[in-house]
PDB file of N, CA and C in Angstrom:
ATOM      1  N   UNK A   1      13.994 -36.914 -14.578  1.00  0.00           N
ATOM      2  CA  UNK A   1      14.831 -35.794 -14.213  1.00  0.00           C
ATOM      3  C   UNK A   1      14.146 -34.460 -14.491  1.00  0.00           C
ATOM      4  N   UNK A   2      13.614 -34.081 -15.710  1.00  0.00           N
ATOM      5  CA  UNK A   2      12.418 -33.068 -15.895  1.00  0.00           C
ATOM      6  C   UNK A   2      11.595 -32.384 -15.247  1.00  0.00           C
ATOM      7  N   UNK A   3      10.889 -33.859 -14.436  1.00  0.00           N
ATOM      8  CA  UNK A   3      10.384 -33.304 -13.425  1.00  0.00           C
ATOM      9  C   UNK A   3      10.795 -32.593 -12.105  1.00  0.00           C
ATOM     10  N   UNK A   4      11.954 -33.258 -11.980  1.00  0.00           N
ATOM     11  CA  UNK A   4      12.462 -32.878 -10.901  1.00  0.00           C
ATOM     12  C   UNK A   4      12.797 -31.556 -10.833  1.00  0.00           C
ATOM     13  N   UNK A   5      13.304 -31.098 -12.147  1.00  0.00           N
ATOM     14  CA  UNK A   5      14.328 -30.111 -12.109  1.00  0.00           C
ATOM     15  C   UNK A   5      12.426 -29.073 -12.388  1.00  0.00           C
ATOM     16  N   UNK A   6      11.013 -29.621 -12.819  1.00  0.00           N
ATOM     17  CA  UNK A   6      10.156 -28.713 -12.590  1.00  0.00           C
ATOM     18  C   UNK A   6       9.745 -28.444 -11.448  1.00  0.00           C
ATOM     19  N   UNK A   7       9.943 -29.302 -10.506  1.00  0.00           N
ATOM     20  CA  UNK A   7       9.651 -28.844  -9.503  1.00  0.00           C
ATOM     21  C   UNK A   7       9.991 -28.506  -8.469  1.00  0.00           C
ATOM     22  N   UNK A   8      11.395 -28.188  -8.682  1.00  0.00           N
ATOM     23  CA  UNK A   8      12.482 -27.016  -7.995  1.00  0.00           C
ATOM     24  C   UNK A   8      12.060 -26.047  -8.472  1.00  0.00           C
ATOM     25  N   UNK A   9      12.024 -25.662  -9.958  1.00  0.00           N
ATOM     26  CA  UNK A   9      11.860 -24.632 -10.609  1.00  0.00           C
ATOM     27  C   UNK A   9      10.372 -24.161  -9.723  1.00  0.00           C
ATOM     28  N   UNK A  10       9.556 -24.667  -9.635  1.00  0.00           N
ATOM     29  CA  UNK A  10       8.288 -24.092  -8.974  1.00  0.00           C
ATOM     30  C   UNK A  10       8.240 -23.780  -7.556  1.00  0.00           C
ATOM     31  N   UNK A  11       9.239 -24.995  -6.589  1.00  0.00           N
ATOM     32  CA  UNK A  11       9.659 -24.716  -5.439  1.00  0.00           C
ATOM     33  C   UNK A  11      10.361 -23.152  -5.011  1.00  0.00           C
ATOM     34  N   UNK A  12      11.176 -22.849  -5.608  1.00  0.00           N
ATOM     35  CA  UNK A  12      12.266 -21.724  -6.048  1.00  0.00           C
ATOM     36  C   UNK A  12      11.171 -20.120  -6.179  1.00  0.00           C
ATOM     37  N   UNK A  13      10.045 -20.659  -7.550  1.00  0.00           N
ATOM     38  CA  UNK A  13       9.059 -19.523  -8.052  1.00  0.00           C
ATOM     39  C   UNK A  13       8.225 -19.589  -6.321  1.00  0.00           C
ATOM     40  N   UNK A  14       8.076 -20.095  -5.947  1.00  0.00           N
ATOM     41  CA  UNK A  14       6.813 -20.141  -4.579  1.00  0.00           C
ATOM     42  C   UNK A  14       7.738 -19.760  -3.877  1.00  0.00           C
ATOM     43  N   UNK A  15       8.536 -19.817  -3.230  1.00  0.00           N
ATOM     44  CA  UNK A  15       9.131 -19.480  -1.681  1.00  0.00           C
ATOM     45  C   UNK A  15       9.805 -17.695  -2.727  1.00  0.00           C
ATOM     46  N   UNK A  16       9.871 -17.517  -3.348  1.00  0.00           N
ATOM     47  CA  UNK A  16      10.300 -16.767  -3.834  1.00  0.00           C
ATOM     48  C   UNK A  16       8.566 -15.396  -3.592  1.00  0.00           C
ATOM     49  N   UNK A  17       7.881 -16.046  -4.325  1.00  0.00           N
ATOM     50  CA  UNK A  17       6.550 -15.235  -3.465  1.00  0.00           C
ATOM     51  C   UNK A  17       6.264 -15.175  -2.531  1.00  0.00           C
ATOM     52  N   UNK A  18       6.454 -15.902  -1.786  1.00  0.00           N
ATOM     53  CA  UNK A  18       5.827 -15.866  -0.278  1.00  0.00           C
ATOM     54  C   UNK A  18       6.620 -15.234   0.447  1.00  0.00           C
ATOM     55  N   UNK A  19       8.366 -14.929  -0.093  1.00  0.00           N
ATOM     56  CA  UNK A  19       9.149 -13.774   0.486  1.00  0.00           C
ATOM     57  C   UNK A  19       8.282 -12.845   0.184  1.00  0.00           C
ATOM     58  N   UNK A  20       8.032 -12.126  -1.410  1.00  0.00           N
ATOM     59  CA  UNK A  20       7.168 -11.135  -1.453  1.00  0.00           C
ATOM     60  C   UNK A  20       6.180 -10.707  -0.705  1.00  0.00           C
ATOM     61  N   UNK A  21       5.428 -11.897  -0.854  1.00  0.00           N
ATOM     62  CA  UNK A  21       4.053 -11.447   0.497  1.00  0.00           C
ATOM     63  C   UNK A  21       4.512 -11.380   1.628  1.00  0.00           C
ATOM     64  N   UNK A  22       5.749 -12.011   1.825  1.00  0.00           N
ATOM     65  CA  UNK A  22       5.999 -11.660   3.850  1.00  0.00           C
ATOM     66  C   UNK A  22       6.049  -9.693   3.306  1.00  0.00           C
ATOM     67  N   UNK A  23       7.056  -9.397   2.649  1.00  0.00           N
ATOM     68  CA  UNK A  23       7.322  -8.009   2.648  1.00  0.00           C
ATOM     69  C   UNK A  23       6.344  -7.351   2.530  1.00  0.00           C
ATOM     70  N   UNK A  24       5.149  -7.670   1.685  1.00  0.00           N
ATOM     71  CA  UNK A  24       4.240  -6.467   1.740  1.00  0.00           C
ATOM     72  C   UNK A  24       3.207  -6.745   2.793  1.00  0.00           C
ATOM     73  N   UNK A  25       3.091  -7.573   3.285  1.00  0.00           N
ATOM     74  CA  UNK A  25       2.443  -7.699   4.654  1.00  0.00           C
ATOM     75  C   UNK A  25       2.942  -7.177   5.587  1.00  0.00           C
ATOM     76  N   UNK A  26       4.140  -6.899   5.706  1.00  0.00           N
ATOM     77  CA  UNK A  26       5.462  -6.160   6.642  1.00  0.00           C
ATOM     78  C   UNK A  26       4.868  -5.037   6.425  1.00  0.00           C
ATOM     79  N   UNK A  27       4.715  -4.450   5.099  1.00  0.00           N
ATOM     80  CA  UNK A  27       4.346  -2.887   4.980  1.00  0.00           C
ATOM     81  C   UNK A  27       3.401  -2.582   5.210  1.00  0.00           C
ATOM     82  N   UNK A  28       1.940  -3.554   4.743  1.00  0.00           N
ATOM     83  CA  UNK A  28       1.002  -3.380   4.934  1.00  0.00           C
ATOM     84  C   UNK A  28       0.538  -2.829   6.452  1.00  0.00           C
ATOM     85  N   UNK A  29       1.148  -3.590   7.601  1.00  0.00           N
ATOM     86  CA  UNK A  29       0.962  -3.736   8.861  1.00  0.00           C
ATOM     87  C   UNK A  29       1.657  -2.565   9.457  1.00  0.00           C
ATOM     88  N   UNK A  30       2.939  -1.986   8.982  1.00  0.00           N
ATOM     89  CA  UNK A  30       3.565  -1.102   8.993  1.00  0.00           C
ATOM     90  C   UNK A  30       2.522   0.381   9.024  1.00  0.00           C
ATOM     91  N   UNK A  31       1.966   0.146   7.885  1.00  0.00           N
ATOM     92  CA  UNK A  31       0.888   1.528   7.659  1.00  0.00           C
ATOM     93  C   UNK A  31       0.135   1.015   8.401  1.00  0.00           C
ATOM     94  N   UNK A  32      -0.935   0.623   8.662  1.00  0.00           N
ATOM     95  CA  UNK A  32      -1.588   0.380   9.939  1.00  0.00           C
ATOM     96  C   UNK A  32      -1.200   0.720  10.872  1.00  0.00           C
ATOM     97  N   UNK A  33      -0.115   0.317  11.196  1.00  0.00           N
ATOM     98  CA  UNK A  33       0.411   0.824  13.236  1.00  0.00           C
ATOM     99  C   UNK A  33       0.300   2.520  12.753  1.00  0.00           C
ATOM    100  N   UNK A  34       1.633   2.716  11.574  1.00  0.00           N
ATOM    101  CA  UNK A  34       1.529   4.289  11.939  1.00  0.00           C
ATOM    102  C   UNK A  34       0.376   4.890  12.078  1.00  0.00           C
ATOM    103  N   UNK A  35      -0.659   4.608  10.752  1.00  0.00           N
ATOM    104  CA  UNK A  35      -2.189   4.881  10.727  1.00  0.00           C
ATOM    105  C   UNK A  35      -2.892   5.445  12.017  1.00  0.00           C
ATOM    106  N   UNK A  36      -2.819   4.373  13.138  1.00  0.00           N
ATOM    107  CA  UNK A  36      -3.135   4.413  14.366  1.00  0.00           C
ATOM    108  C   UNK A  36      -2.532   5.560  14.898  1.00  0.00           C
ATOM    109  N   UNK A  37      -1.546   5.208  14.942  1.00  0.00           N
ATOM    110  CA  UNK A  37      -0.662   6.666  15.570  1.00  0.00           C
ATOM    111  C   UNK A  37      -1.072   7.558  15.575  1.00  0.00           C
ATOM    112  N   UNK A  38      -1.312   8.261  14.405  1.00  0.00           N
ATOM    113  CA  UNK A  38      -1.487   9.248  13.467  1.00  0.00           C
ATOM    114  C   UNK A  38      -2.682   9.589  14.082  1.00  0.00           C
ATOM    115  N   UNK A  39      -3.639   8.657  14.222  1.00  0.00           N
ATOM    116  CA  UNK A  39      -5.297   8.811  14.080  1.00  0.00           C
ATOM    117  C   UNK A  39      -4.938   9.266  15.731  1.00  0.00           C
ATOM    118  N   UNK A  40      -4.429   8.456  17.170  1.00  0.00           N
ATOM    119  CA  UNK A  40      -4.563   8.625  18.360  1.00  0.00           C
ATOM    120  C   UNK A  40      -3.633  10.141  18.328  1.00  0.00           C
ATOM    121  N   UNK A  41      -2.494  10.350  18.153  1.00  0.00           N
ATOM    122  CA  UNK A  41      -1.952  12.028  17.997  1.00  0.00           C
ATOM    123  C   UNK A  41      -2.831  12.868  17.651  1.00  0.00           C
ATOM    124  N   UNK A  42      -3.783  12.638  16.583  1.00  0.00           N
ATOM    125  CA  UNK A  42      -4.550  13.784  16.557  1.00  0.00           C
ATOM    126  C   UNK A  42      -5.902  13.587  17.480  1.00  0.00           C
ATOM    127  N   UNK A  43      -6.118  12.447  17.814  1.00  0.00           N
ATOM    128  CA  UNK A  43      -7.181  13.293  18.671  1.00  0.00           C
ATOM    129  C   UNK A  43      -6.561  13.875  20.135  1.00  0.00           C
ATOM    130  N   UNK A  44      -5.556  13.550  20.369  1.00  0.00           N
ATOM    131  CA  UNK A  44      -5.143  13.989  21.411  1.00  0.00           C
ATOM    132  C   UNK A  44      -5.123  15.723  21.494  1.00  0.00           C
ATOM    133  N   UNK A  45      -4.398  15.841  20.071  1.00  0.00           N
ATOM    134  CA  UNK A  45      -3.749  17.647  19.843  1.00  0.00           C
ATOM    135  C   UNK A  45      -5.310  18.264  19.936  1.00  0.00           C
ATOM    136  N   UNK A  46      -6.379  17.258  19.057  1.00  0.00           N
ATOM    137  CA  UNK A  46      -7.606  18.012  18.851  1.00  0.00           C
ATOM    138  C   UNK A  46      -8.051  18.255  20.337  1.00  0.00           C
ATOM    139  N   UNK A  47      -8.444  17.400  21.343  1.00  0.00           N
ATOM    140  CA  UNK A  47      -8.638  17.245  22.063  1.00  0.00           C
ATOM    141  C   UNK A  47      -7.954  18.618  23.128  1.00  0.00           C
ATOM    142  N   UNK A  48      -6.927  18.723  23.193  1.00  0.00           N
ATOM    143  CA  UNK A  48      -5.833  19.780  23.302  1.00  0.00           C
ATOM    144  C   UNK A  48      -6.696  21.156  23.322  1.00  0.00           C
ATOM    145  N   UNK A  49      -6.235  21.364  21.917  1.00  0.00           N
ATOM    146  CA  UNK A  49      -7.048  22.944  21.073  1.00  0.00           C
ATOM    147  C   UNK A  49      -8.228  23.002  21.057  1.00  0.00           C
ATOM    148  N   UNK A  50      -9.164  22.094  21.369  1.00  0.00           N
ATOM    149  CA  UNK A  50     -10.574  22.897  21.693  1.00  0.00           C
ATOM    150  C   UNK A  50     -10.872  23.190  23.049  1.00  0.00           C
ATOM    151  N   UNK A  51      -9.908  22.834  24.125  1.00  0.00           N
ATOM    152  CA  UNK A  51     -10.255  23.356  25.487  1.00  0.00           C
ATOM    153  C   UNK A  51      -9.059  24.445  25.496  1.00  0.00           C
ATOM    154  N   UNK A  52      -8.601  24.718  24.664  1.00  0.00           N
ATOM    155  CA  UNK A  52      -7.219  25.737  24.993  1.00  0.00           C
ATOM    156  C   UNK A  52      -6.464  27.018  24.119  1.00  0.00           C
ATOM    157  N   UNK A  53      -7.663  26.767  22.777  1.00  0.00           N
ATOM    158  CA  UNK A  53      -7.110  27.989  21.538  1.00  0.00           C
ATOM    159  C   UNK A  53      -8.143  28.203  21.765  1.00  0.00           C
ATOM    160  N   UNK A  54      -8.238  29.891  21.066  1.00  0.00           N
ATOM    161  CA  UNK A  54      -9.291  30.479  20.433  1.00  0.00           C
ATOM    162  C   UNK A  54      -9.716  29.855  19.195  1.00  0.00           C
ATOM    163  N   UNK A  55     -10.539  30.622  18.714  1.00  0.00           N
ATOM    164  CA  UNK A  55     -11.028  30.291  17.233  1.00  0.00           C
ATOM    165  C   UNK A  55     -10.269  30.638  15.813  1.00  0.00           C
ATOM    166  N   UNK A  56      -9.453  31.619  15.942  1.00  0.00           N
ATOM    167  CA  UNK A  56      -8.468  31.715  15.436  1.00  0.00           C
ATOM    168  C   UNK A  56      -7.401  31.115  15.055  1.00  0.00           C
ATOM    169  N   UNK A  57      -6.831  30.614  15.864  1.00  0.00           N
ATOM    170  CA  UNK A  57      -6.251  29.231  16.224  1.00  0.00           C
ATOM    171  C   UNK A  57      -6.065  28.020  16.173  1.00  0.00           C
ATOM    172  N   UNK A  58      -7.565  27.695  16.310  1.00  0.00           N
ATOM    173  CA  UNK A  58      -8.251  26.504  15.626  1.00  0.00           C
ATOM    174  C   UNK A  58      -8.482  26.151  14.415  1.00  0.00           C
ATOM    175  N   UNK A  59      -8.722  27.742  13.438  1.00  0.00           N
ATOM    176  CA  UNK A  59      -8.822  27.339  12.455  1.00  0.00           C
ATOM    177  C   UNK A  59      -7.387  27.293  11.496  1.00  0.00           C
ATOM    178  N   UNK A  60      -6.506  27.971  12.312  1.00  0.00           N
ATOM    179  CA  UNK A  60      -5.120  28.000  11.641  1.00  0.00           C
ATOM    180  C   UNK A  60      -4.456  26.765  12.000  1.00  0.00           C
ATOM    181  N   UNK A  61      -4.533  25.976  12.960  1.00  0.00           N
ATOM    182  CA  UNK A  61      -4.276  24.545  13.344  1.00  0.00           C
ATOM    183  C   UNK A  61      -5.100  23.736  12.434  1.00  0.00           C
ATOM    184  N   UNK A  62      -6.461  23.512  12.097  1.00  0.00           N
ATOM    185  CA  UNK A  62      -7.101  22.712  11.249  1.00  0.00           C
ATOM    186  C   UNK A  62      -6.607  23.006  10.160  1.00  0.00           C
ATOM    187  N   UNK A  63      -6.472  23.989   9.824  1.00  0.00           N
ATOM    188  CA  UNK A  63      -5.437  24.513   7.868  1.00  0.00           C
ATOM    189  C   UNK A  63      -4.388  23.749   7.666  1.00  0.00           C
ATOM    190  N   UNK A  64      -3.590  24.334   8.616  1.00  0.00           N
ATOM    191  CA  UNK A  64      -2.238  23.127   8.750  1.00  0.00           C
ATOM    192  C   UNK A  64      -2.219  22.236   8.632  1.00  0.00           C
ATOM    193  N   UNK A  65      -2.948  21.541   9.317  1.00  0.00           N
ATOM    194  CA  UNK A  65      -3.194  19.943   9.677  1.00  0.00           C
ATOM    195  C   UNK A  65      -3.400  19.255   8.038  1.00  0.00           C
ATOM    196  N   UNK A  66      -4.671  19.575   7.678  1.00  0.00           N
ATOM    197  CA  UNK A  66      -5.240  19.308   6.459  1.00  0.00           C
ATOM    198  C   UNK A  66      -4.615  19.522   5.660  1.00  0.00           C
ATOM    199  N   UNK A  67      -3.159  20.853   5.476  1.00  0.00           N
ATOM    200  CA  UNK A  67      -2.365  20.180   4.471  1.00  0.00           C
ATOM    201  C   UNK A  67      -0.878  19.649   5.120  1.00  0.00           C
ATOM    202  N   UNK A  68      -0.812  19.330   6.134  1.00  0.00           N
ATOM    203  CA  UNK A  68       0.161  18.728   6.182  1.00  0.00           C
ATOM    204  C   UNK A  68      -0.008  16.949   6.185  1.00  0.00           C
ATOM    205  N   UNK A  69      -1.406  16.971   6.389  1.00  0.00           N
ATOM    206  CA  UNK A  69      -2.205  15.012   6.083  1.00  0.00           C
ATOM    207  C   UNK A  69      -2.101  15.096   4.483  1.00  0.00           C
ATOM    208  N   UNK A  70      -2.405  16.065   3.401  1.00  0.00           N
ATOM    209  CA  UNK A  70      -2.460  15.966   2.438  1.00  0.00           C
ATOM    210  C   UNK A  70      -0.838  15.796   1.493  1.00  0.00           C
ATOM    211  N   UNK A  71       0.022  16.175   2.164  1.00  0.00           N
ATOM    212  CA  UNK A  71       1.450  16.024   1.564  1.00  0.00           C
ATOM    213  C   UNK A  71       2.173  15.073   1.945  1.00  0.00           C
ATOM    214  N   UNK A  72       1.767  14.714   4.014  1.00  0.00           N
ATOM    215  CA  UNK A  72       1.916  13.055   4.183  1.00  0.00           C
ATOM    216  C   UNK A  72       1.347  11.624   3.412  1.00  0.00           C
ATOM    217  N   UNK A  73       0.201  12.422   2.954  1.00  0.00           N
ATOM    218  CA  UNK A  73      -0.630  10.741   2.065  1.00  0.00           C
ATOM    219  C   UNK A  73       0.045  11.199   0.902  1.00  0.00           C
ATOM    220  N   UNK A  74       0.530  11.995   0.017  1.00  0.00           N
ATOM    221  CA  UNK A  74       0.703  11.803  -0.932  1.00  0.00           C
ATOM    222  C   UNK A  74       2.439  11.666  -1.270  1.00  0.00           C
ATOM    223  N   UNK A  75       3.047  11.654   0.255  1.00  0.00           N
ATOM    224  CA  UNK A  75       4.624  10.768   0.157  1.00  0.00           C
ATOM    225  C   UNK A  75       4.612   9.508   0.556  1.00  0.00           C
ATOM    226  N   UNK A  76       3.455   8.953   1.508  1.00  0.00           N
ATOM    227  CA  UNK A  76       3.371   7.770   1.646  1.00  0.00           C
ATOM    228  C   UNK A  76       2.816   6.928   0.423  1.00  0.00           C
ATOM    229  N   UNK A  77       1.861   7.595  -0.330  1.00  0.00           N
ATOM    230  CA  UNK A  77       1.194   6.813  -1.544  1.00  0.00           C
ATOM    231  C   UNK A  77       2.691   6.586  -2.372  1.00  0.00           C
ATOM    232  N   UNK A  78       3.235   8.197  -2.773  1.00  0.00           N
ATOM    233  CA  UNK A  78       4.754   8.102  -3.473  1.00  0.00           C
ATOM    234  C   UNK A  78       5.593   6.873  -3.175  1.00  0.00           C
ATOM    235  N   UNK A  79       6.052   6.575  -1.818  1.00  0.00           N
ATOM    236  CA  UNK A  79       7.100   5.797  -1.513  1.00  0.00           C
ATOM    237  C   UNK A  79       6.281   4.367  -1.552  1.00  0.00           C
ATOM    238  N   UNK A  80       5.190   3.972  -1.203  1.00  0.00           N
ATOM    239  CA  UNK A  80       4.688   2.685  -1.201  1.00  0.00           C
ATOM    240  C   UNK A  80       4.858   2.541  -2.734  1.00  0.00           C
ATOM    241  N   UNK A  81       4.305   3.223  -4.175  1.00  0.00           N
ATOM    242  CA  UNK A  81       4.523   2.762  -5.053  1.00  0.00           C
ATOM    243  C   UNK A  81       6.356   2.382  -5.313  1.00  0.00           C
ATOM    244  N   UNK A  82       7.039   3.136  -5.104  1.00  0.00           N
ATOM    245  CA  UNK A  82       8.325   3.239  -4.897  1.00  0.00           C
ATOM    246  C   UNK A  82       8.777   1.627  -4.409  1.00  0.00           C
ATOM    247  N   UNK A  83       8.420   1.042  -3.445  1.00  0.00           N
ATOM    248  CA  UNK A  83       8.463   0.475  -2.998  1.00  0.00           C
ATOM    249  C   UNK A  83       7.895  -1.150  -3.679  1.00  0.00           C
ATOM    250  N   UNK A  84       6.548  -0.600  -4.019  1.00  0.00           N
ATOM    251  CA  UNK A  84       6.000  -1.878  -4.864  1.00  0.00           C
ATOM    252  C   UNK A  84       6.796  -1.936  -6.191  1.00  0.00           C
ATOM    253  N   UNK A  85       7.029  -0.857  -6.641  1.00  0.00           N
ATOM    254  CA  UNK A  85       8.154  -0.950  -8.395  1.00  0.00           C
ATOM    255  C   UNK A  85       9.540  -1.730  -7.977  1.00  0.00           C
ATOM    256  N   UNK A  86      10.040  -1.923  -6.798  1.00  0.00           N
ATOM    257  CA  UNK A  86      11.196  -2.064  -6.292  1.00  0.00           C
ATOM    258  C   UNK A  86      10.857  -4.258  -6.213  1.00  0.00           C
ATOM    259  N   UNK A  87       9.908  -4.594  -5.629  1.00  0.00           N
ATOM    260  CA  UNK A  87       9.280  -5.698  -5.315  1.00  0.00           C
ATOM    261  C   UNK A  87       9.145  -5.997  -6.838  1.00  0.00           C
ATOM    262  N   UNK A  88       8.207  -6.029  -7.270  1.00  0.00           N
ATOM    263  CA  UNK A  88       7.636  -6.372  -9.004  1.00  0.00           C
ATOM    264  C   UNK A  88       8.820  -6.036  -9.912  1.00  0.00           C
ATOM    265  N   UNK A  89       9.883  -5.971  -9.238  1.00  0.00           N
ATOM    266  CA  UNK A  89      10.985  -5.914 -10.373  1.00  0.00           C
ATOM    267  C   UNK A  89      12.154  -6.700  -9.807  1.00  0.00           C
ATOM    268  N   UNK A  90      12.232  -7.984  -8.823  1.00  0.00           N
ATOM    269  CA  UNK A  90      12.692  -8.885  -8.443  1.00  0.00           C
ATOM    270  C   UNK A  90      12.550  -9.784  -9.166  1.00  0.00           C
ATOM    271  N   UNK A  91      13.681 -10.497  -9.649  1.00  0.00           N
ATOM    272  CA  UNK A  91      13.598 -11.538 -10.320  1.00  0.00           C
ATOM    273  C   UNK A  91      12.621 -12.590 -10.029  1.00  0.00           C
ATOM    274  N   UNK A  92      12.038 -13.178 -11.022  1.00  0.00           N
ATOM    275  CA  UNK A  92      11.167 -14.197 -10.519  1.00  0.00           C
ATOM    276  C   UNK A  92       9.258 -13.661 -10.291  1.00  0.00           C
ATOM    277  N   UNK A  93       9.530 -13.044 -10.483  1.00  0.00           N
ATOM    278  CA  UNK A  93       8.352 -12.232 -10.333  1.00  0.00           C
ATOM    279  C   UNK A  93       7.316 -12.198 -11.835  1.00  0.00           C
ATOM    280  N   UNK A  94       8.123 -12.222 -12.986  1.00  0.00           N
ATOM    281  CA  UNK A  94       7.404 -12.191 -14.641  1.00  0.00           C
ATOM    282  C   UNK A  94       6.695 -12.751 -14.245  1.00  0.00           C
ATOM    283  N   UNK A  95       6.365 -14.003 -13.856  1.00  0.00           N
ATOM    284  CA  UNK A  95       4.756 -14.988 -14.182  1.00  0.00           C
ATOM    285  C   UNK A  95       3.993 -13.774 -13.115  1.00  0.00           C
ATOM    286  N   UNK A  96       4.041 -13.611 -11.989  1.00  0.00           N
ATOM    287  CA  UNK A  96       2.917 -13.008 -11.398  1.00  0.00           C
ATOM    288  C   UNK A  96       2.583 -11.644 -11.941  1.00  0.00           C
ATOM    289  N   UNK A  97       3.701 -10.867 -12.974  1.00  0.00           N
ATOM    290  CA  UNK A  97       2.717  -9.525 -13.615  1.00  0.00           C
ATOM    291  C   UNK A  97       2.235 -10.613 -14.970  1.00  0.00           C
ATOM    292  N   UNK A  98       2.348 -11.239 -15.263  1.00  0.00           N
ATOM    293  CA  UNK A  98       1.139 -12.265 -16.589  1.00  0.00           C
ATOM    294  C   UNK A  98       0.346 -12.333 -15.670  1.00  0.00           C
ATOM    295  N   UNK A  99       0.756 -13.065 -14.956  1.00  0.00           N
ATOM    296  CA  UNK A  99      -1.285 -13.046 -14.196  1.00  0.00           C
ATOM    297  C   UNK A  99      -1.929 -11.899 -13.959  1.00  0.00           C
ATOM    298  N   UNK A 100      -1.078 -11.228 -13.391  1.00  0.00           N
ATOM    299  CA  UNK A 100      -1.569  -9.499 -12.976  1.00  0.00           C
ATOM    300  C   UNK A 100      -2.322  -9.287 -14.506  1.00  0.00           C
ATOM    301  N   UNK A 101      -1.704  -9.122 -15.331  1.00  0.00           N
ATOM    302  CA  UNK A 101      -2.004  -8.546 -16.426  1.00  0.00           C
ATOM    303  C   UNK A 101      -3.016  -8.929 -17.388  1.00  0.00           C
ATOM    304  N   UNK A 102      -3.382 -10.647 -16.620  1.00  0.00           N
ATOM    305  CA  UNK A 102      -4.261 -11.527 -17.416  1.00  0.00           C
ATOM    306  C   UNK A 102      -5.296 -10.889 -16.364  1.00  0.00           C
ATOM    307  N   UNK A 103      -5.411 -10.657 -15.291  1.00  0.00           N
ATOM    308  CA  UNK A 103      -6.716 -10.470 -13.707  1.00  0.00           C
ATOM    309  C   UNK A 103      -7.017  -9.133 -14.786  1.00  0.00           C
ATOM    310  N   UNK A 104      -6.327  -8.187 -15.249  1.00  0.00           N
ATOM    311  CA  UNK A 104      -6.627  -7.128 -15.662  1.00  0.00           C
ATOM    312  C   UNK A 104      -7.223  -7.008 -16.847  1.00  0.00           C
ATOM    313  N   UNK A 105      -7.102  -7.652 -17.710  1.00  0.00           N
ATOM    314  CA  UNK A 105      -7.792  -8.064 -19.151  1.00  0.00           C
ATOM    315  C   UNK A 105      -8.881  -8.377 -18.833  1.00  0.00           C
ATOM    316  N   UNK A 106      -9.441  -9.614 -17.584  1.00  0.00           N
ATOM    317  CA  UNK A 106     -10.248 -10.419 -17.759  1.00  0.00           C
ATOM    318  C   UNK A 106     -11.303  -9.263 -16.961  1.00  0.00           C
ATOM    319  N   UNK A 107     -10.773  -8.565 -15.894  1.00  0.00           N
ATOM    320  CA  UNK A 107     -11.507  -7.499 -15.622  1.00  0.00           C
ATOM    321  C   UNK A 107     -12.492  -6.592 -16.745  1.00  0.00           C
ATOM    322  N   UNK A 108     -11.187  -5.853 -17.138  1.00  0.00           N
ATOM    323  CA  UNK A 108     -11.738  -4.729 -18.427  1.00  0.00           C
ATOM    324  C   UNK A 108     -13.019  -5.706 -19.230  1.00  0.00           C
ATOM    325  N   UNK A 109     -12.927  -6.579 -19.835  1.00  0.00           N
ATOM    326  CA  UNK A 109     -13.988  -7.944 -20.721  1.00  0.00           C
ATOM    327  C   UNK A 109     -15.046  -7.843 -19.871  1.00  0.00           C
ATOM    328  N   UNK A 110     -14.732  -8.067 -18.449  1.00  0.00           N
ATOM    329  CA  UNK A 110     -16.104  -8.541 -17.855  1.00  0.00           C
ATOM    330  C   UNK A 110     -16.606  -7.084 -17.301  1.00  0.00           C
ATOM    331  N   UNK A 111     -16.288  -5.937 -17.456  1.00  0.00           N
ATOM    332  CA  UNK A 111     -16.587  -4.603 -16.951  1.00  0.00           C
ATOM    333  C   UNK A 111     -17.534  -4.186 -18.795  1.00  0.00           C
ATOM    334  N   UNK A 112     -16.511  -4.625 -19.632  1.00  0.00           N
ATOM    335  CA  UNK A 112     -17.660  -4.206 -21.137  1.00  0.00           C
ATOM    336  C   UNK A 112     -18.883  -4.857 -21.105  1.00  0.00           C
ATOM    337  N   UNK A 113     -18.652  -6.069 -20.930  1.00  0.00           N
ATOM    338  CA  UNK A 113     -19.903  -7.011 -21.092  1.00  0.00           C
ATOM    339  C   UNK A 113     -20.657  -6.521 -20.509  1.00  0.00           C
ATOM    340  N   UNK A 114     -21.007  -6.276 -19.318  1.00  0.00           N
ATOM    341  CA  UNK A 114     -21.437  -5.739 -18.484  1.00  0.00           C
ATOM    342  C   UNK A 114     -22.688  -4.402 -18.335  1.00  0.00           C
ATOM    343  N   UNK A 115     -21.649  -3.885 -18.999  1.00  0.00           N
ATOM    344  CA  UNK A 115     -22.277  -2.351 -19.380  1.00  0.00           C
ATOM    345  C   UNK A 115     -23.495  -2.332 -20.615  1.00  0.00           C
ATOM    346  N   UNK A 116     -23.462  -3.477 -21.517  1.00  0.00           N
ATOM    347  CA  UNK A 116     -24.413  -3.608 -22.395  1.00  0.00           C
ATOM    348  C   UNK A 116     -25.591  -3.623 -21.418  1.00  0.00           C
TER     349      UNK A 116
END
């Protein structure tokens, strides 16, 4: 019976991850498409403003741009962590931050050794 009831218990822990990984593969793929987007919109606009602004223009459009990519990556970085704290705090999840946390130990060890 022990067993049995271990290997529900492991059945349960696995389909329980592999929901996880469907979701962040969802997101993962998610940023990608927009990525694309993002990347084909601007060459289009660029494409645009160098046959059609002055220089003036251009450079007040490139200003913009550069910080408006810089406040987009840093709400998308925001909400993806947002997002991963939301995941890693689903039940069922403790054994995979021990491993996380063991990949990370065994890292730091093999990064000292190393350096000698």
């Amino acid at each position: 019976m022990a067993k049995d009831t271990k290997a529900k218990d492991w059945d349960n822990l696995w389909g329980e991850y592999m929901e996880l990984l469907k979701k962040w593969t969802q997101s993962f793929q998610a940023l990608q498409k927009i990525s694309a987007e993002v990347q084909a919109k601007y060459n289009e606009v660029s494409a645009k403003a160098l046959n059609e602004s002055s220089e003036k223009t251009l450079k007040e459009f490139y200003e913009n741009w550069q910080k408006t990519m810089n406040e987009a990556s840093l709400n998308a970085t925001k909400q993806f962590g947002q997002n991963w704290q939301k995941i890693t705090n689903q039940p069922g999840i403790d054994q995979m931050k021990v491993y996380g946390d063991l990949m990370n130990t065994f890292a730091e060890t093999w990064q000292k050794m190393w350096k000698k």
